[in-house]
N, C-alpha and C. Protein backbone atom coordinates (compact mmCIF):
# COMPACT_ATOMS: atom_id res chain seq x y z
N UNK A 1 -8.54 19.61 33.33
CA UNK A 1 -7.69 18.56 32.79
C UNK A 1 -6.43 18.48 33.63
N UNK A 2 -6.10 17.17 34.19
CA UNK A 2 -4.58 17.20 34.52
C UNK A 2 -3.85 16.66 33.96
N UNK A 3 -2.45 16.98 34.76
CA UNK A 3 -1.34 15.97 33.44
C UNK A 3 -0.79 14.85 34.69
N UNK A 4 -1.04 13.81 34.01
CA UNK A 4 -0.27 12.57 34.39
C UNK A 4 0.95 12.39 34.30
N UNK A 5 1.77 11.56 34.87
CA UNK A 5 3.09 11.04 34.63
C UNK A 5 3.34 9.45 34.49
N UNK A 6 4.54 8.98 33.99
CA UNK A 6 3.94 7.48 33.87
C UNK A 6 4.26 6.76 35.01
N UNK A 7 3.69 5.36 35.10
CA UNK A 7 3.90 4.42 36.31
C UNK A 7 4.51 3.80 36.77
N UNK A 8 5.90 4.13 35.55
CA UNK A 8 6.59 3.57 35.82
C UNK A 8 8.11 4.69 35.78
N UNK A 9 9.11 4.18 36.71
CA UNK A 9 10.08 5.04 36.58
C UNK A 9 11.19 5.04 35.51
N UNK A 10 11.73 6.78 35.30
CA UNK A 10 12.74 6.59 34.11
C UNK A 10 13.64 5.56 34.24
N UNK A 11 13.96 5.18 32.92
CA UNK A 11 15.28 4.45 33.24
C UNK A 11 16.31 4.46 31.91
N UNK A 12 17.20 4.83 32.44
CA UNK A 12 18.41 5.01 31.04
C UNK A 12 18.38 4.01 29.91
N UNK A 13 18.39 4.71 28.72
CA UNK A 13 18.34 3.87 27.51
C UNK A 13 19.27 3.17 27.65
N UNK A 14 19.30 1.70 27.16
CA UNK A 14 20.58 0.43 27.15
C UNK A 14 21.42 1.58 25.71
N UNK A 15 23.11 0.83 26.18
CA UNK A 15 23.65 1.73 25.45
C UNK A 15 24.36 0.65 24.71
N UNK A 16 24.75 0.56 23.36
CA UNK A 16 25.47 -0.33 22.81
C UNK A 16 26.83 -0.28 23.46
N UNK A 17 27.88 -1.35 23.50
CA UNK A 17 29.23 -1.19 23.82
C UNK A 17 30.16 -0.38 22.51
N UNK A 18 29.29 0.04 21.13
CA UNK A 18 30.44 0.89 20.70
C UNK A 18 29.79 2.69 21.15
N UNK A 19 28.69 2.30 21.72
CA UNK A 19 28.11 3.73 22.35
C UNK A 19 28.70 3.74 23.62
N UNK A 20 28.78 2.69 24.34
CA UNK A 20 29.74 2.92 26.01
C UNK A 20 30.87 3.14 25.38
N UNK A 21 31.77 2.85 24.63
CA UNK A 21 33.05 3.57 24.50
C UNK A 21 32.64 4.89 24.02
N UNK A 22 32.07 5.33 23.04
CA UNK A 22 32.37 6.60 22.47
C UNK A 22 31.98 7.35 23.94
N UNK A 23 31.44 7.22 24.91
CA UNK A 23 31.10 7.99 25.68
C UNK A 23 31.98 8.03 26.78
N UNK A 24 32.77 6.98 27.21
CA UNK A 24 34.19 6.96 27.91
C UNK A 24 34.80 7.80 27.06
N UNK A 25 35.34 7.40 26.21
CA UNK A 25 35.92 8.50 25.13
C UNK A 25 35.82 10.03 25.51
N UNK A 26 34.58 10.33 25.29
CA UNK A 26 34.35 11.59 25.65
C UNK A 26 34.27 12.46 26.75
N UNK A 27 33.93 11.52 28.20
CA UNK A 27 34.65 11.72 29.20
C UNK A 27 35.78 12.17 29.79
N UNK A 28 36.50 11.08 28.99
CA UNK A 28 37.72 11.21 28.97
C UNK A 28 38.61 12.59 28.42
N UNK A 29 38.15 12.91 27.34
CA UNK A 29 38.50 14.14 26.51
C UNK A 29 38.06 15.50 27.46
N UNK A 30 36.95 15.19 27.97
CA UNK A 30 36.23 16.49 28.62
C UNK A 30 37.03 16.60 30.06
N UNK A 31 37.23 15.73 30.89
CA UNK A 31 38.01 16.27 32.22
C UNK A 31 39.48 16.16 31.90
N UNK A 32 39.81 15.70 30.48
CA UNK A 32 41.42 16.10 30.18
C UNK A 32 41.31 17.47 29.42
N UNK A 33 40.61 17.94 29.46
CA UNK A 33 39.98 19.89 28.87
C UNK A 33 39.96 20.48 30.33
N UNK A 34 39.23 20.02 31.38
CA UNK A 34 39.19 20.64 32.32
C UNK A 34 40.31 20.46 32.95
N UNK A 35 41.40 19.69 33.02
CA UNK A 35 42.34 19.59 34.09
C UNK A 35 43.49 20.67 33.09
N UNK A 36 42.98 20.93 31.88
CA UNK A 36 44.10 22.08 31.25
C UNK A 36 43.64 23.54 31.65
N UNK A 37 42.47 23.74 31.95
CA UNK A 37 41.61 24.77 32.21
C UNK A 37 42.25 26.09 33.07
N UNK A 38 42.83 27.32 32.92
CA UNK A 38 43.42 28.55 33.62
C UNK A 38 42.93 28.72 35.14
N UNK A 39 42.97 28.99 35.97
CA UNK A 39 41.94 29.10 37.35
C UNK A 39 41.15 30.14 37.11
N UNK A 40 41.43 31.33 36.16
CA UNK A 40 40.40 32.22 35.74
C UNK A 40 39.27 31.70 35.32
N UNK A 41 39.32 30.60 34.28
CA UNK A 41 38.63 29.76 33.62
C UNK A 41 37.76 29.21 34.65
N UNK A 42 38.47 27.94 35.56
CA UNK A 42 37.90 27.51 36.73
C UNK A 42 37.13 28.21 37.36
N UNK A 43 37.41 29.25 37.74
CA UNK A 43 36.20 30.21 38.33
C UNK A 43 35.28 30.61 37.95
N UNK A 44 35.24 31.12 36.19
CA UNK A 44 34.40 31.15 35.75
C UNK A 44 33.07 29.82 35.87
N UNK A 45 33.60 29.01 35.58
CA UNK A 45 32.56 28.08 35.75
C UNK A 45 32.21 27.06 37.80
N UNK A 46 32.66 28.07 38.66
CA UNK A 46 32.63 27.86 39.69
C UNK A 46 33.27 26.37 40.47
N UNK A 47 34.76 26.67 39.78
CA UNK A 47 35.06 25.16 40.48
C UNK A 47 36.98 25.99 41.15
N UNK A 48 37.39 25.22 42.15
CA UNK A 48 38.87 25.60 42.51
C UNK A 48 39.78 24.60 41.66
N UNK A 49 41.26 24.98 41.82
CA UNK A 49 41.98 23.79 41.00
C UNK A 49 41.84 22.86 41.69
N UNK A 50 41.81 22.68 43.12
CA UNK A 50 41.55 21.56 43.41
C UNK A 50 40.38 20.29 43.26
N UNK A 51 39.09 21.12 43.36
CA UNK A 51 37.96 20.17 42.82
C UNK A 51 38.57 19.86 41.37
N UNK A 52 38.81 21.01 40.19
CA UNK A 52 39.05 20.14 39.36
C UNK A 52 40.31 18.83 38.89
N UNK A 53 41.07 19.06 39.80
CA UNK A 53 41.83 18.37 39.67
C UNK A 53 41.48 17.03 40.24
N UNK A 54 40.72 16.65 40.91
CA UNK A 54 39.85 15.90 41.66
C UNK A 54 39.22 15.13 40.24
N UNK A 55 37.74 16.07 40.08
CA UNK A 55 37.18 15.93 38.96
C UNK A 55 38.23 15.03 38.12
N UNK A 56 38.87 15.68 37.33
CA UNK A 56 40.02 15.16 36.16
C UNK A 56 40.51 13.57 36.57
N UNK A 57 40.94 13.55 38.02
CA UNK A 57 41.52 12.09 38.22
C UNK A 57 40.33 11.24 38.39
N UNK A 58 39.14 11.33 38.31
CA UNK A 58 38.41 10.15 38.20
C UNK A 58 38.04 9.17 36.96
N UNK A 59 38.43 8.17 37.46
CA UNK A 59 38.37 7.05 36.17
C UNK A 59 36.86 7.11 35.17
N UNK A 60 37.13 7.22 34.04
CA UNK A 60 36.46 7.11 32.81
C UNK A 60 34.70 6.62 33.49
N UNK A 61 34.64 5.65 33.79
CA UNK A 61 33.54 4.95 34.23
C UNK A 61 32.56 5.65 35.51
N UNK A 62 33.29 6.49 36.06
CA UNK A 62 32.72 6.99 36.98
C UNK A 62 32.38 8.10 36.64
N UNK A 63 31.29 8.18 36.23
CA UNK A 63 30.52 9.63 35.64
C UNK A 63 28.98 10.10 35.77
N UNK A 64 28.73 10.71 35.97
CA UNK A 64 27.15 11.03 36.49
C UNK A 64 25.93 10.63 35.36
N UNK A 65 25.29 10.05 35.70
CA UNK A 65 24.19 9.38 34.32
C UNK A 65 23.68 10.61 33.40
N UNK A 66 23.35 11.84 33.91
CA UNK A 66 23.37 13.15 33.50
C UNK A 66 24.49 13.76 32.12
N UNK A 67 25.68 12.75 32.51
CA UNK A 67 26.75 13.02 31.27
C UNK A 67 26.52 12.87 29.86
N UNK A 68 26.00 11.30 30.20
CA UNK A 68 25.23 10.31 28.83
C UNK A 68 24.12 10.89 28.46
């Protein structure tokens, strides 16, 4: 028996616009957590202050589909 995959490729669920905000929203909240983050902290999760500070200044909208 094998396993198939389908024929067609993934594609991100349509998101309502009060689901695109809550998820800017939360974006938003999450790299304003990381830009408070200790550099002990930072390291722990393998980033310098500078990437995160990087990270942190990118606008709401620009976020990896992986986030959602």
């Amino acid at each position: 028996m094998s396993l198939t995959t389908a024929s067609h490729p993934c594609r991100p669920a349509r998101v309502s616009r009060l689901g695109a905000l809550r998820n800017a929203i939360s974006v938003w909240r999450q790299r304003r957590a990381l830009a408070r983050l200790d550099d002990r902290a930072l390291n722990d999760i393998g980033l310098n202050r500078t990437e995160a500070r990087r990270e942190a200044r990118r606008p709401i909208w620009d976020a990896p589909e992986t986030w959602y």
